[in-house]
C-alpha atoms as a PDB file:
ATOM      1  CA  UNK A   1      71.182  65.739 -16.644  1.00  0.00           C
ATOM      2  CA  UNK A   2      74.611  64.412 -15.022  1.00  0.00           C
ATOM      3  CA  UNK A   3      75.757  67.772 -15.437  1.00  0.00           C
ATOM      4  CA  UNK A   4      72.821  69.287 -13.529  1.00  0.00           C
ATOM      5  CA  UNK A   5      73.427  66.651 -11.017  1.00  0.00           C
ATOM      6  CA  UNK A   6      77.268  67.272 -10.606  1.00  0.00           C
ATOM      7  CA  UNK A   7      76.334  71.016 -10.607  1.00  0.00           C
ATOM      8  CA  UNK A   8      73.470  69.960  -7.824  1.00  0.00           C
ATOM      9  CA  UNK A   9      76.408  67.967  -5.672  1.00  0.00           C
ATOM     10  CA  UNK A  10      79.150  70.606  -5.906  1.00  0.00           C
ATOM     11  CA  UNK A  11      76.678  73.189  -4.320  1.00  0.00           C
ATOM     12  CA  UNK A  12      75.615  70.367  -2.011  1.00  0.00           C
ATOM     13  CA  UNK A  13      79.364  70.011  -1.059  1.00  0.00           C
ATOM     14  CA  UNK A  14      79.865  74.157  -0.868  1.00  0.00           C
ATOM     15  CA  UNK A  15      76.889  74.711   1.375  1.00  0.00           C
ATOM     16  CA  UNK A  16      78.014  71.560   3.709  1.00  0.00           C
ATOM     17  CA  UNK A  17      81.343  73.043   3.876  1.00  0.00           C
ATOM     18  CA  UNK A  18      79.941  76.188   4.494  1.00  0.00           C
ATOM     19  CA  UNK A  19      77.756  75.021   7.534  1.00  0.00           C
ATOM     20  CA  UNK A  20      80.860  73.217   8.606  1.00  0.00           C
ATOM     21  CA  UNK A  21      82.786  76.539   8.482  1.00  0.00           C
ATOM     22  CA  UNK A  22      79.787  78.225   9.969  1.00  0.00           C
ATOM     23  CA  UNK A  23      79.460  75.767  12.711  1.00  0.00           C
ATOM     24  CA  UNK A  24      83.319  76.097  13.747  1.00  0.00           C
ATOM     25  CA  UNK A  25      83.140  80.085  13.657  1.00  0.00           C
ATOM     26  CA  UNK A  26      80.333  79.818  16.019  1.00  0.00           C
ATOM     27  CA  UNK A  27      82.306  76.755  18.162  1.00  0.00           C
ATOM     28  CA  UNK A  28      85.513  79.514  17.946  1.00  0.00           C
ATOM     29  CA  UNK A  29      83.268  82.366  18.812  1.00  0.00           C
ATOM     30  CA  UNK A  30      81.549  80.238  21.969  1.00  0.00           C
ATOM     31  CA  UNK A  31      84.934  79.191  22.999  1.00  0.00           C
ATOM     32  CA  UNK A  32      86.537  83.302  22.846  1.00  0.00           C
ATOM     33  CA  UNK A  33      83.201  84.079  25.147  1.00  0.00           C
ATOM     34  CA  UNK A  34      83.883  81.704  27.188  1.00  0.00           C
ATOM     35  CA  UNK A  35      87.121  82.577  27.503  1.00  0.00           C
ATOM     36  CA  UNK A  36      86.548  86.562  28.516  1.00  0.00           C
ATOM     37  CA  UNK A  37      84.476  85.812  30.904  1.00  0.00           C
ATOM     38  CA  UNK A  38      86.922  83.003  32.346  1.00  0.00           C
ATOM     39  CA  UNK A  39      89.400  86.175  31.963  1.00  0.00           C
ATOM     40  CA  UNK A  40      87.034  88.237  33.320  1.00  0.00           C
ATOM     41  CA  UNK A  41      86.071  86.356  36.656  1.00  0.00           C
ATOM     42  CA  UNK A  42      89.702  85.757  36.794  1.00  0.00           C
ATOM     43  CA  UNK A  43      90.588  89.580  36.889  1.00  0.00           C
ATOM     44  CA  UNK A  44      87.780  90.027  39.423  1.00  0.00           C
ATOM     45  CA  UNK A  45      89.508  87.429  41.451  1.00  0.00           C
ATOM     46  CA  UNK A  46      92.550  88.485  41.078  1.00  0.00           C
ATOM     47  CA  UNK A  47      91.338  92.215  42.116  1.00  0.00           C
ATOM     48  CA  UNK A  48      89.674  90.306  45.588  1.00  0.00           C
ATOM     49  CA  UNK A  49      92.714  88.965  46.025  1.00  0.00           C
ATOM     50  CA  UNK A  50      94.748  92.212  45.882  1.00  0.00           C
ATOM     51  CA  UNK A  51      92.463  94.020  47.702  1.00  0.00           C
ATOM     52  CA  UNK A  52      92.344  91.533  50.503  1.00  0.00           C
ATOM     53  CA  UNK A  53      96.596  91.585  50.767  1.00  0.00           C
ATOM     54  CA  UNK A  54      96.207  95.134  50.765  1.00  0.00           C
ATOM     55  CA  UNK A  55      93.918  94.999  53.837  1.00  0.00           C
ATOM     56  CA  UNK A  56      96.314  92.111  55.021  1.00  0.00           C
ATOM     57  CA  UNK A  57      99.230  94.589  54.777  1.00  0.00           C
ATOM     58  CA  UNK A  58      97.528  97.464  56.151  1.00  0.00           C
ATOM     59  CA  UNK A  59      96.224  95.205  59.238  1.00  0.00           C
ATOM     60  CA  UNK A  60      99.857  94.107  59.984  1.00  0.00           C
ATOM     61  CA  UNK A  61     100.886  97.287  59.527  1.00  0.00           C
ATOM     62  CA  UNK A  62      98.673  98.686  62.300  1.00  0.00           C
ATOM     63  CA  UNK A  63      99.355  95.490  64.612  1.00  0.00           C
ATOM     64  CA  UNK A  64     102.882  96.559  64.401  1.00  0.00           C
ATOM     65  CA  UNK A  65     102.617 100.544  65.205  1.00  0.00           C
ATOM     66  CA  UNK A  66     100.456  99.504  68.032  1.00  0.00           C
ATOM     67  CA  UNK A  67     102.970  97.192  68.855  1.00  0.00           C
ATOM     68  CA  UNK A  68     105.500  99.632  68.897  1.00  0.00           C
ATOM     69  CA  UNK A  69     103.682 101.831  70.765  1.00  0.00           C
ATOM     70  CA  UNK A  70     103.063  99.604  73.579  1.00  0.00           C
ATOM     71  CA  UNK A  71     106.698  98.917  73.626  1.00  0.00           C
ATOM     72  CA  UNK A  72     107.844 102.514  74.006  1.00  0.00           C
ATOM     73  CA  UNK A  73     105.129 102.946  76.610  1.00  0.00           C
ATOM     74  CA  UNK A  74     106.205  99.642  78.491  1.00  0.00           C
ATOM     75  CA  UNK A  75     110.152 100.984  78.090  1.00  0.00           C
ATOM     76  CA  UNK A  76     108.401 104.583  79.400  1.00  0.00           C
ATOM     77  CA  UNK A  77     106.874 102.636  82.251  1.00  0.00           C
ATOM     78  CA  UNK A  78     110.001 100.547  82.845  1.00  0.00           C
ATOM     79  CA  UNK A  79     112.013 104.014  82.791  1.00  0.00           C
ATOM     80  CA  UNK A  80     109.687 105.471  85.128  1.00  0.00           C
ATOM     81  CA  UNK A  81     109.532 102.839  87.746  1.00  0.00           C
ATOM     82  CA  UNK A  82     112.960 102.347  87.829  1.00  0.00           C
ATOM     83  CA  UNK A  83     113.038 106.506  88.565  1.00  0.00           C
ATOM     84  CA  UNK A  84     110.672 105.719  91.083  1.00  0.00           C
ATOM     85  CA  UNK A  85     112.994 102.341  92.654  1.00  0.00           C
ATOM     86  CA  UNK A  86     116.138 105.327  92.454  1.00  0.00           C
ATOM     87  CA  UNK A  87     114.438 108.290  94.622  1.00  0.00           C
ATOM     88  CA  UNK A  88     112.999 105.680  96.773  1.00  0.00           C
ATOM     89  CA  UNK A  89     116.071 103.601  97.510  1.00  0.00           C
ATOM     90  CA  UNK A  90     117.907 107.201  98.411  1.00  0.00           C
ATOM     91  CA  UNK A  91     114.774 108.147 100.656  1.00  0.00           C
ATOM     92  CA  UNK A  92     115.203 105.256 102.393  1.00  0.00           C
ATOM     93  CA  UNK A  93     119.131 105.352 102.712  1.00  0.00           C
ATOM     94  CA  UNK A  94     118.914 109.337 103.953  1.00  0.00           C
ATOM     95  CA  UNK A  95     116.280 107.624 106.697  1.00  0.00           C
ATOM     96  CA  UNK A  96     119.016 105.086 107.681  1.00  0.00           C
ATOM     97  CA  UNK A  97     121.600 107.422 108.220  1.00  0.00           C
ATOM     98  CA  UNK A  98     119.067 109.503 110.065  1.00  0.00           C
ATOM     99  CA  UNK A  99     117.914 107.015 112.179  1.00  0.00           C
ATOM    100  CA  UNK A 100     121.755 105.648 112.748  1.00  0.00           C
ATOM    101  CA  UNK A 101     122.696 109.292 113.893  1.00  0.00           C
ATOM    102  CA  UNK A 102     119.776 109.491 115.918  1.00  0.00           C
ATOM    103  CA  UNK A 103     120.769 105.485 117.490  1.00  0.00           C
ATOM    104  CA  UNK A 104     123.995 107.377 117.985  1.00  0.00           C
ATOM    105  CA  UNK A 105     123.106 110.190 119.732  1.00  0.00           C
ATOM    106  CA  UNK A 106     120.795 108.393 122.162  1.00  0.00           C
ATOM    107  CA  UNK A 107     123.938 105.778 123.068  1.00  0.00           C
ATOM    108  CA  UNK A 108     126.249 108.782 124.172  1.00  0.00           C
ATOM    109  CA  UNK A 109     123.039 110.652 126.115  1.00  0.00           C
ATOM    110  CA  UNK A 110     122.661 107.075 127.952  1.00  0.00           C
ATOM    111  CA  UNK A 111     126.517 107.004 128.665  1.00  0.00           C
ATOM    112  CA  UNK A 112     125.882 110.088 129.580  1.00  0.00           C
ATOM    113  CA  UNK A 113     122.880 109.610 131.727  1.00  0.00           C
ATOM    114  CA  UNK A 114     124.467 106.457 133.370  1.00  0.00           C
ATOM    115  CA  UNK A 115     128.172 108.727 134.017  1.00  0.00           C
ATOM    116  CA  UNK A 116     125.422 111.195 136.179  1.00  0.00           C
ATOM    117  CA  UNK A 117     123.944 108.405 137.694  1.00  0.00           C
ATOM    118  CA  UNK A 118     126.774 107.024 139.095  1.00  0.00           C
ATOM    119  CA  UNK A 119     128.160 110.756 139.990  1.00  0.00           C
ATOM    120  CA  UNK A 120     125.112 111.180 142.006  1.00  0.00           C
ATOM    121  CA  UNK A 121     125.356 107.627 143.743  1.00  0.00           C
ATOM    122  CA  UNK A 122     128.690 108.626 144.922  1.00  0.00           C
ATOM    123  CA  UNK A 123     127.349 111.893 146.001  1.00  0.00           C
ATOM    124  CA  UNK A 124     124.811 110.188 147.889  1.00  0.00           C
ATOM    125  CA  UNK A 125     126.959 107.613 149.233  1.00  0.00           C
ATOM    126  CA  UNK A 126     128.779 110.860 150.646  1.00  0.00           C
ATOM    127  CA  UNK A 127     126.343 112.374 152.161  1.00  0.00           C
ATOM    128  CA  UNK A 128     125.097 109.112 153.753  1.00  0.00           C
ATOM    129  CA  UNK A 129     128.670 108.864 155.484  1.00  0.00           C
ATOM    130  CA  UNK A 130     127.806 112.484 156.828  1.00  0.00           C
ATOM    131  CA  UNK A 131     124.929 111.498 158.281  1.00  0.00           C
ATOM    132  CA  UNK A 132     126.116 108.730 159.967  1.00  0.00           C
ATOM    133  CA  UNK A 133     128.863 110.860 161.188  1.00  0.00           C
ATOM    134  CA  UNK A 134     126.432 113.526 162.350  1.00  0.00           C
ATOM    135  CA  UNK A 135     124.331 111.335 164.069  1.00  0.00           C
ATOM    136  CA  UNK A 136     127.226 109.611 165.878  1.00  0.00           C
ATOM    137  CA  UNK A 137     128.494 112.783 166.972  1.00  0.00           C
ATOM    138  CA  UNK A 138     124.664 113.762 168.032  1.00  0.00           C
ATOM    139  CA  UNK A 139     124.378 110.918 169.955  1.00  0.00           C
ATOM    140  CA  UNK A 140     127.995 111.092 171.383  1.00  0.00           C
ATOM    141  CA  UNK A 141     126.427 115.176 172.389  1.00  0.00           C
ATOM    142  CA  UNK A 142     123.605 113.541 174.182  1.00  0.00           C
ATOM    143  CA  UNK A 143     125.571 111.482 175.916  1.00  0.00           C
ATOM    144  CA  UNK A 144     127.682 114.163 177.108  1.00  0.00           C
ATOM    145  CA  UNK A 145     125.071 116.919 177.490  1.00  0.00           C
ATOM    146  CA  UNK A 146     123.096 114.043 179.871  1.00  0.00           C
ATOM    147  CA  UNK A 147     126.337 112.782 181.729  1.00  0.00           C
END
């Protein structure tokens, strides 16, 4: 009878311990589940993440070639107005000489003009002596002619 019995506890003690090791297996085998699928929502993550610094980097990217772009065509625009500042500063210097000729020209036809004027005041100033004279002498003739 104590043999049965000792028999009795030592497969008492074998099937605890092997409900024990059963129990831990399926602990172990909860925990590695739990585990992949931390790794897997970790790789997902992890892929989000890339893929959003990938858009990051392809954003900035295009931020800076328009960037650029609008700094060649400001550079363009600067190169073109000051083109425009150029041709129009040397129209308006060609019109200034013009227009200083031209003030020129019209001084010496006014000297010109006023050296005439005065040529013909003399003239007249001659011919009002000859009048005078002739009408002296006319009148000195009517005198005579009715004496």
């Amino acid at each position: 009878g104590k043999r049965d019995r000792d028999v009795h506890g030592e497969e008492c003690e074998v099937q605890e311990r092997r409900k024990d090791r059963e129990a831990r297996l399926e602990c172990f085998v909860l925990q590695m589940e739990t585990m992949r699928e931390c790794c897997a929502l970790a790789l997902m993550l992890s892929r989000q993440r890339q893929q959003h610094l990938a858009l990051a980097f392809d954003r900035a990217h295009a931020a800076a070639t328009l960037l650029q772009g609008v700094r060649t065509a400001e550079n363009a625009g600067i190169a073109r107005l000051e083109g425009l500042l150029d041709e129009t500063l040397a129209c308006v210097e060609g019109t200034l000489q013009g227009l200083q000729t031209e003030v020129e020209e019209v001084a010496v036809a006014n000297e010109r003009v006023r050296h005439e004027k005065r040529e013909l005041q003399r003239e007249l100033g001659v011919e009002e002596e000859e009048m005078q004279v002739l009408q002296h002498k006319m009148s000195l003739a009517l005198v005579w002619a009715s004496a």
